[in-house]
PDB file of N, CA and C in Angstrom:
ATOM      1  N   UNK A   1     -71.444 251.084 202.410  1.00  0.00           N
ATOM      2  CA  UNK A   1     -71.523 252.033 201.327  1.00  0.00           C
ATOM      3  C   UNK A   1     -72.061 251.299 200.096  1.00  0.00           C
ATOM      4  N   UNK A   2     -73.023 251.497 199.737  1.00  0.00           N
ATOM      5  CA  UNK A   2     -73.790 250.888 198.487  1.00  0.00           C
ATOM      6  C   UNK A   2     -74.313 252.206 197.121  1.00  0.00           C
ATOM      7  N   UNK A   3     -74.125 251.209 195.781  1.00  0.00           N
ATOM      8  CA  UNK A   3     -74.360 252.816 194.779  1.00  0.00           C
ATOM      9  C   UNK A   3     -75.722 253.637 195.605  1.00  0.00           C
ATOM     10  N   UNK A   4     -76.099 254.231 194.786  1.00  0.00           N
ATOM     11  CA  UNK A   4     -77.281 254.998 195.149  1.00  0.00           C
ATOM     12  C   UNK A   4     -76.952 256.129 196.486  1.00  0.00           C
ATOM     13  N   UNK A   5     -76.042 255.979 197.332  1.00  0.00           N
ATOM     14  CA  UNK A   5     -75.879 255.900 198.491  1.00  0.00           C
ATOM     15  C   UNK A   5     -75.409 257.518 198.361  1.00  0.00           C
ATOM     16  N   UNK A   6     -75.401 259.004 199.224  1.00  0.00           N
ATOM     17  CA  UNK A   6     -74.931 260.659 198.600  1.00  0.00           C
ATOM     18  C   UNK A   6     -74.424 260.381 199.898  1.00  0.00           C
ATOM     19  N   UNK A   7     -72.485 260.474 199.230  1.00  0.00           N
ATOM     20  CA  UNK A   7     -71.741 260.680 200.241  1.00  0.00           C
ATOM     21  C   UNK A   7     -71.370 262.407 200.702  1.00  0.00           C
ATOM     22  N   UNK A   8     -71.187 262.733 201.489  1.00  0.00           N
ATOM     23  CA  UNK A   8     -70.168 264.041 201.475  1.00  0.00           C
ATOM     24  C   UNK A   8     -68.552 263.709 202.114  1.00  0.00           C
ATOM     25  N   UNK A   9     -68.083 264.851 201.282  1.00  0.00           N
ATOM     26  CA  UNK A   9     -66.663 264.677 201.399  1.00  0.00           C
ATOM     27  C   UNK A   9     -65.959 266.118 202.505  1.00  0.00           C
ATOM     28  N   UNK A  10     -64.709 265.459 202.827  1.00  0.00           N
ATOM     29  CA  UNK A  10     -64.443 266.609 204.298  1.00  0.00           C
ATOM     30  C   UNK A  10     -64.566 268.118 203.436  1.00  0.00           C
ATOM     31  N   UNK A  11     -64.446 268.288 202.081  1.00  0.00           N
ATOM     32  CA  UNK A  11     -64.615 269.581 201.978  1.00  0.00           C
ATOM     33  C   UNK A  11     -65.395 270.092 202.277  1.00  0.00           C
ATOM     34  N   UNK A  12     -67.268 269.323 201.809  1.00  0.00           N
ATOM     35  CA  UNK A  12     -68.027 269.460 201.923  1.00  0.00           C
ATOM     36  C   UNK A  12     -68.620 268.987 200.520  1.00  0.00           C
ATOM     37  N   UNK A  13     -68.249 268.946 199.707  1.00  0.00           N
ATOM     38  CA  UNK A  13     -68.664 268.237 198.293  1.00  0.00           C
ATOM     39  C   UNK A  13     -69.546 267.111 198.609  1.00  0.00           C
ATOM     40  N   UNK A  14     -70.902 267.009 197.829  1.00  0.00           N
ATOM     41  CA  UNK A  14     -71.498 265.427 197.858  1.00  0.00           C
ATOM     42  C   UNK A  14     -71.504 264.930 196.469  1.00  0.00           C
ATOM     43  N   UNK A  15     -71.437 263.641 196.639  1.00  0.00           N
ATOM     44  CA  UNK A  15     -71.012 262.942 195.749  1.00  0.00           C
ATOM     45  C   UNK A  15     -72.426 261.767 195.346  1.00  0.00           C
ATOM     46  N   UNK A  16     -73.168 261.606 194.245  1.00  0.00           N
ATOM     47  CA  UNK A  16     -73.795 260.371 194.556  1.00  0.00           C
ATOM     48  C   UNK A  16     -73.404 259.199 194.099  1.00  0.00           C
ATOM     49  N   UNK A  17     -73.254 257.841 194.388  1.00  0.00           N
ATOM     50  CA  UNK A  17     -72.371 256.490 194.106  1.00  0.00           C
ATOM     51  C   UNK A  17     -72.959 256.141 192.687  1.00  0.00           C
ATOM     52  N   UNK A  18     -72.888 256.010 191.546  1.00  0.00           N
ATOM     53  CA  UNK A  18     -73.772 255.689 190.839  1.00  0.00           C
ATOM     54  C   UNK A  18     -73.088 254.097 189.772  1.00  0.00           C
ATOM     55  N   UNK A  19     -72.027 253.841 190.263  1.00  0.00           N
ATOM     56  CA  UNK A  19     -71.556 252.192 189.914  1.00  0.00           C
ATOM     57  C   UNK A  19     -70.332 251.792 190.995  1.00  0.00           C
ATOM     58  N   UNK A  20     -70.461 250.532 191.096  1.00  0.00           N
ATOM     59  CA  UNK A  20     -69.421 249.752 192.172  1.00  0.00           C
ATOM     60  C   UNK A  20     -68.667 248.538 191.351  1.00  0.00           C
ATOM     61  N   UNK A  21     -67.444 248.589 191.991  1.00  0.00           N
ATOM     62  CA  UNK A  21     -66.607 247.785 191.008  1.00  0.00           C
ATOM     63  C   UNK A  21     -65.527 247.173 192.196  1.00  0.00           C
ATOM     64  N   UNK A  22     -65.453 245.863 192.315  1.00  0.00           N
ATOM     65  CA  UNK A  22     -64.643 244.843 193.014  1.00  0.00           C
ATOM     66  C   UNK A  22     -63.252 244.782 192.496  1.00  0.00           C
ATOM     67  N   UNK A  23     -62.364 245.263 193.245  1.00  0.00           N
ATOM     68  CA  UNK A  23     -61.149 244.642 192.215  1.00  0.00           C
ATOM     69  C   UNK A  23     -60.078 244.088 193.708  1.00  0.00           C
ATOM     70  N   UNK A  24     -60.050 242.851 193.704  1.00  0.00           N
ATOM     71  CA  UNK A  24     -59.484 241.848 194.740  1.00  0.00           C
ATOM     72  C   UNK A  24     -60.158 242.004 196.281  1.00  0.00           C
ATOM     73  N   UNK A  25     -60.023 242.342 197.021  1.00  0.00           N
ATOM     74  CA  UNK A  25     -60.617 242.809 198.525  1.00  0.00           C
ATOM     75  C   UNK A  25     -61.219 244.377 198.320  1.00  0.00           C
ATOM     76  N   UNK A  26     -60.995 245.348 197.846  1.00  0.00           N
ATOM     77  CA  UNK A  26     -61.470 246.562 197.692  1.00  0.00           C
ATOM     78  C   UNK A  26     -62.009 247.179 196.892  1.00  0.00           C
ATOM     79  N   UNK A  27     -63.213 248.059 197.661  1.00  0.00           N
ATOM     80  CA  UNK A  27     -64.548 248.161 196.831  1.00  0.00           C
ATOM     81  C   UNK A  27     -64.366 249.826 195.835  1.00  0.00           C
ATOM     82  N   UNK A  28     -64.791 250.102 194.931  1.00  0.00           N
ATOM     83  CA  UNK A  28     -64.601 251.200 193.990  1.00  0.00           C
ATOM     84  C   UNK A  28     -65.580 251.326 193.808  1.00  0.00           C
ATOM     85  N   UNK A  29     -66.211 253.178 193.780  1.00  0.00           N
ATOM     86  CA  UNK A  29     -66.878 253.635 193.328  1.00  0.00           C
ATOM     87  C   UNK A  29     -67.018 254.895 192.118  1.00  0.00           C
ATOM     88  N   UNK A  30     -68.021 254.711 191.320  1.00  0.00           N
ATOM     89  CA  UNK A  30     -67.795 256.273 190.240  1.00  0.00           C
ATOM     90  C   UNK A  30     -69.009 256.831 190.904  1.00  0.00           C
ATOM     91  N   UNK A  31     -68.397 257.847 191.466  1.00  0.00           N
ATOM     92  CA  UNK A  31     -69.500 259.099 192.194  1.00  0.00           C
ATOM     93  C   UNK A  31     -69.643 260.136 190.952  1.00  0.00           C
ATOM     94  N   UNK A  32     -70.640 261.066 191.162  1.00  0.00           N
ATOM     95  CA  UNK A  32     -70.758 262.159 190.443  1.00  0.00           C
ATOM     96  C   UNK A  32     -71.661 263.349 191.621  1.00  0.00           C
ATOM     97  N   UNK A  33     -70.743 264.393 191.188  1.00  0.00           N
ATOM     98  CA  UNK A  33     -71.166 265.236 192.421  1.00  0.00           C
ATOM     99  C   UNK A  33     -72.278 265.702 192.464  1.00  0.00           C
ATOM    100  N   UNK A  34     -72.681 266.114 193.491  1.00  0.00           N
ATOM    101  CA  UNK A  34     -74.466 266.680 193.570  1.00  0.00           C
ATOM    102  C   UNK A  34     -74.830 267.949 194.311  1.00  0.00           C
ATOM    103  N   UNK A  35     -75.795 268.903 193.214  1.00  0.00           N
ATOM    104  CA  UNK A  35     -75.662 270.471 193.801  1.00  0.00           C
ATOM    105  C   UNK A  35     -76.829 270.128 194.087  1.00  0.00           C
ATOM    106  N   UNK A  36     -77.390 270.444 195.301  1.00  0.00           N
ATOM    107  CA  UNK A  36     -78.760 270.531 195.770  1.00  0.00           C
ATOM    108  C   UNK A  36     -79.013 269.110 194.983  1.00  0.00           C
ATOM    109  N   UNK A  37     -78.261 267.932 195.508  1.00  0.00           N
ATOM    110  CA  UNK A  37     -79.349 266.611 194.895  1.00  0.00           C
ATOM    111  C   UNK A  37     -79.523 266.429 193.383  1.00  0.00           C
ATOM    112  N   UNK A  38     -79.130 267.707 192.694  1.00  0.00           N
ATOM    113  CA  UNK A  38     -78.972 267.252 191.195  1.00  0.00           C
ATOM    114  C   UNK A  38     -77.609 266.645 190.660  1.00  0.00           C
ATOM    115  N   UNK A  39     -77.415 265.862 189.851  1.00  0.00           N
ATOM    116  CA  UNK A  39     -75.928 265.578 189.695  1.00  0.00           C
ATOM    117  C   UNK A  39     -75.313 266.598 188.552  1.00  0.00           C
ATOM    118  N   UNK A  40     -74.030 266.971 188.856  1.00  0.00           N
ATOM    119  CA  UNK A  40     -73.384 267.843 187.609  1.00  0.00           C
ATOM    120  C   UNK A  40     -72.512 267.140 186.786  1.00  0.00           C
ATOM    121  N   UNK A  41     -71.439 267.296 185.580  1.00  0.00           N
ATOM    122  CA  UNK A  41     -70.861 266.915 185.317  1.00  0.00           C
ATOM    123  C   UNK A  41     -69.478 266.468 185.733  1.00  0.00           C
ATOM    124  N   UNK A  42     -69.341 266.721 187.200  1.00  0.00           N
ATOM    125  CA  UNK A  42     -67.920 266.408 187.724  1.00  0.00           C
ATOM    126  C   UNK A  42     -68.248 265.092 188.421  1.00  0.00           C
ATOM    127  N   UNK A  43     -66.979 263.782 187.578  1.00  0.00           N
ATOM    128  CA  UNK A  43     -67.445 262.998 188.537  1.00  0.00           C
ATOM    129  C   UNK A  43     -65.902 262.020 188.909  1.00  0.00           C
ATOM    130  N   UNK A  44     -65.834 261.773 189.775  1.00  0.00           N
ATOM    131  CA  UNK A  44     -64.612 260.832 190.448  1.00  0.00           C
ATOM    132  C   UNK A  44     -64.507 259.303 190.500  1.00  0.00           C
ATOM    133  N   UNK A  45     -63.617 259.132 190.587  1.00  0.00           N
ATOM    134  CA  UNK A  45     -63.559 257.455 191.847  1.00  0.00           C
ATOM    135  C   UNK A  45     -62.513 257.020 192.563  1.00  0.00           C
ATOM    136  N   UNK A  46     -63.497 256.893 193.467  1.00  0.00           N
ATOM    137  CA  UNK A  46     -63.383 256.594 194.766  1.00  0.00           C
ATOM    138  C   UNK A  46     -63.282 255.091 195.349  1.00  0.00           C
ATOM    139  N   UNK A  47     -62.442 254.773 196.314  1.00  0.00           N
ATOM    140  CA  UNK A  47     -61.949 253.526 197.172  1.00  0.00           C
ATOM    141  C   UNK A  47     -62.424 253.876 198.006  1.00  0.00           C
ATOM    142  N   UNK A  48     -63.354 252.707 198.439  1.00  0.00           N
ATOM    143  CA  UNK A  48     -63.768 252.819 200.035  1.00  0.00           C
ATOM    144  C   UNK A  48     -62.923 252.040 201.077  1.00  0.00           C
ATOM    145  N   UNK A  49     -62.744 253.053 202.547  1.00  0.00           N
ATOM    146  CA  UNK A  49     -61.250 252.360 203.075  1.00  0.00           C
ATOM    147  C   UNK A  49     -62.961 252.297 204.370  1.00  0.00           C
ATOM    148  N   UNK A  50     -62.312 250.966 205.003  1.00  0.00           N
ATOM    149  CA  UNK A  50     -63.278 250.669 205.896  1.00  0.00           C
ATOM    150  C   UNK A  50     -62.260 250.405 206.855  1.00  0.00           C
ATOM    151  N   UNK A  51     -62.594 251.066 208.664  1.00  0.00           N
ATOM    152  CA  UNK A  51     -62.123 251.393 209.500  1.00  0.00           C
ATOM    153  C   UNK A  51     -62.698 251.524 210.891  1.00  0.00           C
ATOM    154  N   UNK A  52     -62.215 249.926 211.571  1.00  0.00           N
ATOM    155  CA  UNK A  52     -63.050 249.979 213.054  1.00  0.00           C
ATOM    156  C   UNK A  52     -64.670 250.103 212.646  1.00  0.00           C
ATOM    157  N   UNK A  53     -65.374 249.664 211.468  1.00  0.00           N
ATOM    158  CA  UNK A  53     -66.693 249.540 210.994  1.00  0.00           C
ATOM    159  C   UNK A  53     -66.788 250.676 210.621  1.00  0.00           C
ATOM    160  N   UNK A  54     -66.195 251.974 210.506  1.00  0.00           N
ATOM    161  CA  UNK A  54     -66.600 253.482 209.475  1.00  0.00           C
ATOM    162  C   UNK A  54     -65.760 253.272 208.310  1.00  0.00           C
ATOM    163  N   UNK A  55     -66.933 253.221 207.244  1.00  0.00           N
ATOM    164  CA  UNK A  55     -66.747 253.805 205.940  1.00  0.00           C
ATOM    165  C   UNK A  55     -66.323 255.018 205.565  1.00  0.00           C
ATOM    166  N   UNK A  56     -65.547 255.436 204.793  1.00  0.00           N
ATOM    167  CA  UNK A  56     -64.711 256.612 204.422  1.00  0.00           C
ATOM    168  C   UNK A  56     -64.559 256.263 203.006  1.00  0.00           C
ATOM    169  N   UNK A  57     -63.813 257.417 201.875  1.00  0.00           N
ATOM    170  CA  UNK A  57     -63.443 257.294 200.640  1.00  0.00           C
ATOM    171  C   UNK A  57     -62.392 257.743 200.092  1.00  0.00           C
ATOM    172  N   UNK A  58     -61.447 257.375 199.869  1.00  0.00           N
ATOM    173  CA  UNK A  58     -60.668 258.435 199.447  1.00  0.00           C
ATOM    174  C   UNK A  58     -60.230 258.466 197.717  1.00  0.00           C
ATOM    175  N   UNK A  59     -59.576 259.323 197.019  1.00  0.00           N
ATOM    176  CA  UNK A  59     -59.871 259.481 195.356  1.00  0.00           C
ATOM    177  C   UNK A  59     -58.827 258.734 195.122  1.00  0.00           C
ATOM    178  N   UNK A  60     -59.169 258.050 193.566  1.00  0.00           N
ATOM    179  CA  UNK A  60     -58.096 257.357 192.948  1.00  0.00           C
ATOM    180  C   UNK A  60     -57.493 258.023 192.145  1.00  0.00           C
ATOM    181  N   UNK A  61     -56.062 257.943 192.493  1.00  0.00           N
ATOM    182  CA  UNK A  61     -55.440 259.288 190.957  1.00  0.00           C
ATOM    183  C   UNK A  61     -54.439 257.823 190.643  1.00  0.00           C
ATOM    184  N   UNK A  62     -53.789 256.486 190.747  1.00  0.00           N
ATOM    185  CA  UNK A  62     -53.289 255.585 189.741  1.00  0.00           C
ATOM    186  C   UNK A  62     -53.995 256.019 188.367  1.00  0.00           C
ATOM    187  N   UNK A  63     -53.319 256.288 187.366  1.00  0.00           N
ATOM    188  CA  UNK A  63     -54.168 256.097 186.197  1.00  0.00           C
ATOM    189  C   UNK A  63     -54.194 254.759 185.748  1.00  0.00           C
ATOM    190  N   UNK A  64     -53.502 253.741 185.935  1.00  0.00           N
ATOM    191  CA  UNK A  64     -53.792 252.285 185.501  1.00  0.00           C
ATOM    192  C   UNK A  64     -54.907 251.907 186.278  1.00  0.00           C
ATOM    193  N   UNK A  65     -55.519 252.304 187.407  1.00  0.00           N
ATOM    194  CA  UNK A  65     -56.277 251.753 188.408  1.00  0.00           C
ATOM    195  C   UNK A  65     -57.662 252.376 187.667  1.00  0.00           C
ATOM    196  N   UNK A  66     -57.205 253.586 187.533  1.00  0.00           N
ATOM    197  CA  UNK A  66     -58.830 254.192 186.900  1.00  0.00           C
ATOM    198  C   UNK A  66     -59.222 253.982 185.542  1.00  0.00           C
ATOM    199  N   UNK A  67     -57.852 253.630 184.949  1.00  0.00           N
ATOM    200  CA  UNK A  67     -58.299 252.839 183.263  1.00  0.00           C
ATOM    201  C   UNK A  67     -59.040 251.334 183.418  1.00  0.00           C
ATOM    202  N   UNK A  68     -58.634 251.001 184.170  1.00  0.00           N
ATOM    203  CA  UNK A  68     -59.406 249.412 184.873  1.00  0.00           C
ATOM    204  C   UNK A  68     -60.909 250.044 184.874  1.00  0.00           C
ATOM    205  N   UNK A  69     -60.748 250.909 186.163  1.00  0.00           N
ATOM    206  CA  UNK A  69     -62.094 251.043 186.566  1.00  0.00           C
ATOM    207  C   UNK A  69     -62.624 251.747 185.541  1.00  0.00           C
ATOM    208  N   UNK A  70     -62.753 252.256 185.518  1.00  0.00           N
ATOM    209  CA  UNK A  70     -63.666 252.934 184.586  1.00  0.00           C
ATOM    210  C   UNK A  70     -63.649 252.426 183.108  1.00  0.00           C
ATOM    211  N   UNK A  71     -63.429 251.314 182.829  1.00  0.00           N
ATOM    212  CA  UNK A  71     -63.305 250.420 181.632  1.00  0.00           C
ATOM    213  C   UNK A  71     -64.787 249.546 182.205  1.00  0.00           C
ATOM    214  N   UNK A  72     -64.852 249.309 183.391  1.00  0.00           N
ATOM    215  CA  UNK A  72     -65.856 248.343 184.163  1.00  0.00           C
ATOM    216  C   UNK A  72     -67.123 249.385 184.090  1.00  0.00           C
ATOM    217  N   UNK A  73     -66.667 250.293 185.059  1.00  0.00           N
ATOM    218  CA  UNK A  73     -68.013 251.683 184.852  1.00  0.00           C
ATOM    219  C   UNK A  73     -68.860 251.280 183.665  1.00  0.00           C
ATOM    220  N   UNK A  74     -68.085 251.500 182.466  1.00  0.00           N
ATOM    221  CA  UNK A  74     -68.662 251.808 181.270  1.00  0.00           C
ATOM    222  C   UNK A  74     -69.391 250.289 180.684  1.00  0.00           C
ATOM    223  N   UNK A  75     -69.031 249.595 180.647  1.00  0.00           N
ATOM    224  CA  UNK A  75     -69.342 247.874 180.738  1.00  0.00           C
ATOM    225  C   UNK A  75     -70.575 247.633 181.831  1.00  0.00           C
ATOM    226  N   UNK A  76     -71.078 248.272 182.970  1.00  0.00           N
ATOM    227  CA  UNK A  76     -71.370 248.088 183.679  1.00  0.00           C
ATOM    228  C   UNK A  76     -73.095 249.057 183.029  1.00  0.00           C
ATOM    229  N   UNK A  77     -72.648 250.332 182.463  1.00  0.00           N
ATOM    230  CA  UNK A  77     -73.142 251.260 182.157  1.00  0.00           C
ATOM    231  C   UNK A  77     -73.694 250.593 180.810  1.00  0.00           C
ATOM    232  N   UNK A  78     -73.149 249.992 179.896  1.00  0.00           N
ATOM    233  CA  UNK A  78     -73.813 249.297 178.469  1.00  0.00           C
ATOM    234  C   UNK A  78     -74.622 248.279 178.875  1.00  0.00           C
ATOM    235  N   UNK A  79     -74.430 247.915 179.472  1.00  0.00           N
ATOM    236  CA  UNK A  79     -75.471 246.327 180.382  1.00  0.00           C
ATOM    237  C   UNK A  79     -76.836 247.051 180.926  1.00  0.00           C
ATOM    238  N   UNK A  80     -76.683 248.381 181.551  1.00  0.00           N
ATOM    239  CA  UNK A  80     -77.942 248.735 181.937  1.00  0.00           C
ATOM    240  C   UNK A  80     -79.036 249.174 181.064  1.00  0.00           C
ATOM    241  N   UNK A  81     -77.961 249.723 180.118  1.00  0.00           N
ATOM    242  CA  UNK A  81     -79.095 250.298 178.583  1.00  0.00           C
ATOM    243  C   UNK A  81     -79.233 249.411 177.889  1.00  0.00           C
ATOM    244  N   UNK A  82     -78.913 248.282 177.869  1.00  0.00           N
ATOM    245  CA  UNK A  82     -79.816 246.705 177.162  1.00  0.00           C
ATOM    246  C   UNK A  82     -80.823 246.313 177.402  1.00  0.00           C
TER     247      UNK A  82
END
């Protein structure tokens, strides 16, 4: 699972990866969902749980985990507009 990468989810929701963030062994992503390939304003993050070699995702609701992450997102996000 790499950014760039349009996951779908069992609802059926797609998501596209658009930053990745390491925190000890497990990988985090900030998706933002996608209608027909455009992205909207709803966007998540996601832990990728890796299993017998399948990738899967499931949502982060820790709020200490997503104040981390998404402290990085945004850090990650000021570095690109430099």
């Amino acid at each position: 699972m790499n950014v760039d990468d349009l996951i779908t989810l069992d609802d059926g929701k797609e998501y596209i990866l658009l930053f990745k963030s390491v925190d000890g062994n497990d990988n985090y992503f900030l998706g933002v969902e996608a209608i027909n390939n455009e992205p909207t304003e709803n966007y998540e993050v996601f832990k990728e749980i890796v299993e017998n070699g399948e990738s899967s995702v499931e949502e982060v609701t820790d709020e200490a985990l997503l104040e981390k992450l998404l402290d990085d997102f945004e850090d990650q996000f000021d570095n690109e507009e430099e």
